[in-house]
N, C-alpha and C. Protein backbone atom coordinates (compact mmCIF):
# COMPACT_ATOMS: atom_id res chain seq x y z
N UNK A 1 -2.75 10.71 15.28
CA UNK A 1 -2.50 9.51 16.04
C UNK A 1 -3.70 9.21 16.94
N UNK A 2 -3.99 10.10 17.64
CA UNK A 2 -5.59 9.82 18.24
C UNK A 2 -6.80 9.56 17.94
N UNK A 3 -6.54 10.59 16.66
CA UNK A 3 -7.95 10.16 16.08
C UNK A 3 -8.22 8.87 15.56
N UNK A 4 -7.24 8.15 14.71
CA UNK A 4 -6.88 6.75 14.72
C UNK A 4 -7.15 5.69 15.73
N UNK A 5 -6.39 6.22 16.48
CA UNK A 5 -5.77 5.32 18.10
C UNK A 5 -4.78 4.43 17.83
N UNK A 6 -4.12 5.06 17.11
CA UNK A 6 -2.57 4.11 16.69
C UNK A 6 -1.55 4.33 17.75
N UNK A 7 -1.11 3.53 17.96
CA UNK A 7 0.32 3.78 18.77
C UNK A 7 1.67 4.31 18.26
N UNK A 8 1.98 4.54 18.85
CA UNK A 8 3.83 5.06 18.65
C UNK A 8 4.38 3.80 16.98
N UNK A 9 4.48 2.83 17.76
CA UNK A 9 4.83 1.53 16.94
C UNK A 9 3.69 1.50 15.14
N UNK A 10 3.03 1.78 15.82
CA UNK A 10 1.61 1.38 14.73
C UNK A 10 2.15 3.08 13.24
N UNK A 11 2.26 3.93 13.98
CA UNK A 11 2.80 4.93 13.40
C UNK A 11 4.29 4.77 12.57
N UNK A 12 4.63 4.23 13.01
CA UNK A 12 6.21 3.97 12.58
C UNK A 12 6.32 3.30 11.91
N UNK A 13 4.84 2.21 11.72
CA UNK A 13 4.91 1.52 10.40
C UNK A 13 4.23 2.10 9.16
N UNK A 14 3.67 2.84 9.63
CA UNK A 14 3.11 3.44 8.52
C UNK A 14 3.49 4.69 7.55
N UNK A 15 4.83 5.16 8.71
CA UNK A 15 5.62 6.16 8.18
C UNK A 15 7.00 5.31 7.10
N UNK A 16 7.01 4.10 7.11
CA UNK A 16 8.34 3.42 6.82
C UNK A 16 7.26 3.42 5.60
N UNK A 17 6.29 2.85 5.42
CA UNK A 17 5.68 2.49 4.65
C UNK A 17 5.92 3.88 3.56
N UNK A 18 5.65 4.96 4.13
CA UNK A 18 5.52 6.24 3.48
C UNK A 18 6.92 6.19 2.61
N UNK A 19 7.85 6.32 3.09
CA UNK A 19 8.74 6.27 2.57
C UNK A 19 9.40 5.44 1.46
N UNK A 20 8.79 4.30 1.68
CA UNK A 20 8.93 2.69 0.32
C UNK A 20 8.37 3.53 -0.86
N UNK A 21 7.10 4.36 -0.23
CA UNK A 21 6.35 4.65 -1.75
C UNK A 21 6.97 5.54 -2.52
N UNK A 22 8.07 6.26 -1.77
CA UNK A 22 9.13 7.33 -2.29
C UNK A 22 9.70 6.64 -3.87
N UNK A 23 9.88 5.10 -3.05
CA UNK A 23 10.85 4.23 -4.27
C UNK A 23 10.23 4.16 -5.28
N UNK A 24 8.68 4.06 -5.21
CA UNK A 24 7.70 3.22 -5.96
C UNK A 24 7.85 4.04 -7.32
N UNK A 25 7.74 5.02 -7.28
CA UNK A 25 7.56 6.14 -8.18
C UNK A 25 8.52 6.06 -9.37
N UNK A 26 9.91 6.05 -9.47
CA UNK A 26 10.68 5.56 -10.62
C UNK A 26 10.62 4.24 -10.79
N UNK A 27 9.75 3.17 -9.81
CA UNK A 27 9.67 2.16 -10.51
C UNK A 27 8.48 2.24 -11.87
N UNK A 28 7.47 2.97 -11.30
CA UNK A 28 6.14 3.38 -12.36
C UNK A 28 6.68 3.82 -13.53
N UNK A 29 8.01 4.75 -13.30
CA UNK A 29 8.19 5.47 -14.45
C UNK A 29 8.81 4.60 -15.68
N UNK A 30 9.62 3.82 -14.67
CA UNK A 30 10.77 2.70 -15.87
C UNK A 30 9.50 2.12 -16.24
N UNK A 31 8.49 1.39 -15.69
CA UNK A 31 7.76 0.43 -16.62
C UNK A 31 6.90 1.43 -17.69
N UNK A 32 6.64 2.27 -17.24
CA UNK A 32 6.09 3.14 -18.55
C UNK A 32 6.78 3.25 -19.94
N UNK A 33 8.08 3.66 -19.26
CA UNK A 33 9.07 4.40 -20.43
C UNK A 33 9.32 3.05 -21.06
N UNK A 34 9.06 1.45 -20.82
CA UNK A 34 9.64 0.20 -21.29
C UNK A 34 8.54 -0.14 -21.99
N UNK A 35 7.20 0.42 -21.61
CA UNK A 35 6.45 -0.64 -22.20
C UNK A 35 5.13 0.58 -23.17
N UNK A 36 5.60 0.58 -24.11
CA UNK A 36 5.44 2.37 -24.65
C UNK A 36 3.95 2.41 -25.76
N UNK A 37 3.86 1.48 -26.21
CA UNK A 37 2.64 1.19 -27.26
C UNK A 37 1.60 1.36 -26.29
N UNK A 38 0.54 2.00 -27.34
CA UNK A 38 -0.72 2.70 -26.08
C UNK A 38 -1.21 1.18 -25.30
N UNK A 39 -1.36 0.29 -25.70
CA UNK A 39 -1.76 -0.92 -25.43
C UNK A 39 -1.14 -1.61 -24.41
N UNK A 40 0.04 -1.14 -24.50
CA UNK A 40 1.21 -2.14 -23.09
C UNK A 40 1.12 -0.59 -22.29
N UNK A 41 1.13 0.58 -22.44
CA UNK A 41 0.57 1.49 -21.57
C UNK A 41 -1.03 1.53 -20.59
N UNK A 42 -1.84 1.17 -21.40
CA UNK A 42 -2.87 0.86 -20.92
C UNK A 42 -2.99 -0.12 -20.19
N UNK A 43 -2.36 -1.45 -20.31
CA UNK A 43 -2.25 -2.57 -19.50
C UNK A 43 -1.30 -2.13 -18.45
N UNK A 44 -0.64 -1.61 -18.11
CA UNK A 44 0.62 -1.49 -17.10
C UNK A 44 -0.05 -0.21 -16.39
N UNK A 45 -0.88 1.02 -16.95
CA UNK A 45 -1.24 1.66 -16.21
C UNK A 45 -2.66 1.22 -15.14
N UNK A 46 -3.48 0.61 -15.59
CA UNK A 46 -4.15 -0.48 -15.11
C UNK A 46 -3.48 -1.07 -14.12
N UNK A 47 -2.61 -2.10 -14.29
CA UNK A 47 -1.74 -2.85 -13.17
C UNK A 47 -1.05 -1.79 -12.45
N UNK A 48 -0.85 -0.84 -12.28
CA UNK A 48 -0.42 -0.01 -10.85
C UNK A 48 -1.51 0.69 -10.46
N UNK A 49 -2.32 0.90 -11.03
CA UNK A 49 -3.47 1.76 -10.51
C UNK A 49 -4.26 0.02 -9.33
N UNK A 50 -4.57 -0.42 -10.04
CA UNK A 50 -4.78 -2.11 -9.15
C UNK A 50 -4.06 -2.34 -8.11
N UNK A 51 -2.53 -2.18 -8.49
CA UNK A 51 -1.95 -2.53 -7.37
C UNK A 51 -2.17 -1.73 -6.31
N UNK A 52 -2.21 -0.18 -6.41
CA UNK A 52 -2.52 0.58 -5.63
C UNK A 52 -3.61 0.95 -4.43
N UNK A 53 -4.55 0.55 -5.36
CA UNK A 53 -6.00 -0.42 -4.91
C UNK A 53 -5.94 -0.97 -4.15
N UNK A 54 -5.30 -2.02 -4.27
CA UNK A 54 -5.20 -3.31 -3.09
C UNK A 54 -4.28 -2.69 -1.74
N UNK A 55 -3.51 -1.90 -2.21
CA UNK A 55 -2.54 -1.42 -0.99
C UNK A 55 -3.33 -0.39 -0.49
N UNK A 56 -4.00 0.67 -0.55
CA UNK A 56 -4.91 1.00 0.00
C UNK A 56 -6.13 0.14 0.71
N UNK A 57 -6.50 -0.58 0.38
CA UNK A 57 -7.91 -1.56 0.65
C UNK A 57 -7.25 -2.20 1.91
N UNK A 58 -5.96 -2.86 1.89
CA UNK A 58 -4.87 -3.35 2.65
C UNK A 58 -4.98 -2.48 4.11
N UNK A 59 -4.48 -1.49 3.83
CA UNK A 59 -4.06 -0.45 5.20
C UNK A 59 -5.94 0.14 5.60
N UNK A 60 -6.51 0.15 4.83
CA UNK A 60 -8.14 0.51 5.44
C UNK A 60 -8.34 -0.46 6.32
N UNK A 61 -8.49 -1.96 5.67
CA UNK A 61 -8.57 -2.86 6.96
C UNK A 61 -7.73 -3.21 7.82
N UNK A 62 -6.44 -3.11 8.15
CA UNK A 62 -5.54 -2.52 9.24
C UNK A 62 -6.13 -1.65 10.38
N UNK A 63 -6.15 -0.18 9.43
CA UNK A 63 -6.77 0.46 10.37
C UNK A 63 -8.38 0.48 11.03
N UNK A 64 -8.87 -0.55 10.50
CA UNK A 64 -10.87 -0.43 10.93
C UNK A 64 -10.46 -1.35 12.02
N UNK A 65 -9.61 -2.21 12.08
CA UNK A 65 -9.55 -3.55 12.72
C UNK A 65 -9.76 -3.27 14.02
N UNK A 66 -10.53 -4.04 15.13
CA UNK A 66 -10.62 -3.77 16.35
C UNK A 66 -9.43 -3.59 16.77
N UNK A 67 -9.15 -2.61 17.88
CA UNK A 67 -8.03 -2.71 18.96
C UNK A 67 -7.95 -4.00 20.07
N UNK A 68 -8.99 -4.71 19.69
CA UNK A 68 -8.85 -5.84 20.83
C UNK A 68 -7.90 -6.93 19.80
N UNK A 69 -7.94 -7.04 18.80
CA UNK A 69 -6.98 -7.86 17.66
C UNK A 69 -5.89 -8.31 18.62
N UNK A 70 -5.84 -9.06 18.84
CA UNK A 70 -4.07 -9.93 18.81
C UNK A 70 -3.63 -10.41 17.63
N UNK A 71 -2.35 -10.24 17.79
CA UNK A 71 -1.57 -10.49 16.45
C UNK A 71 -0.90 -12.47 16.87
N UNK A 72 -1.47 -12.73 17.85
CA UNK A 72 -1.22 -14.18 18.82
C UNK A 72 -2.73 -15.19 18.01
N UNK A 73 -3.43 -14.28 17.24
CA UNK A 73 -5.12 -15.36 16.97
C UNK A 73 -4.34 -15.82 16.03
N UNK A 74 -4.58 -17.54 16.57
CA UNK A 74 -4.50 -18.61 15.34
C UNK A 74 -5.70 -18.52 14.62
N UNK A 75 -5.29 -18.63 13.07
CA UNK A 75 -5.97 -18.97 12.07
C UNK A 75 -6.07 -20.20 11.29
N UNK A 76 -5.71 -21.11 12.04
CA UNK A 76 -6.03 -22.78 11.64
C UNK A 76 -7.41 -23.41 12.29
């Protein structure tokens, strides 16, 4: 938590988060076991490895983000 500089709150999202990915895992498995030809395997293993990607890439810039950030900055 320090080494970060996350807060209590900031932690708690990231632990909920931990836990979603619990779900994620028999979702990977059903689309495997559905989509079985090396070709719809290869495409679907691709698309979670990607998705994964992005959800990592996601929480990196979360966490680099200045601590001065307000979650109040308009973006219009």
């Amino acid at each position: 938590m320090q080494h970060y500089r996350l807060s209590q709150a900031q932690i708690e999202f990231f632990s909920a988060h931990n836990e979603i990915g619990e779900r994620v895992g028999p979702v990977d498995e059903a689309l495997l076991a559905r989509y079985n030809t090396p070709d719809e395997r290869r495409r679907i293993i691709r698309a979670v490895r990607l998705s994964h990607e992005f959800e990592l890439m996601f929480y990196d810039t979360v966490l680099s983000a200045p601590s001065t950030f307000s979650h109040r900055t308009s973006y219009t």
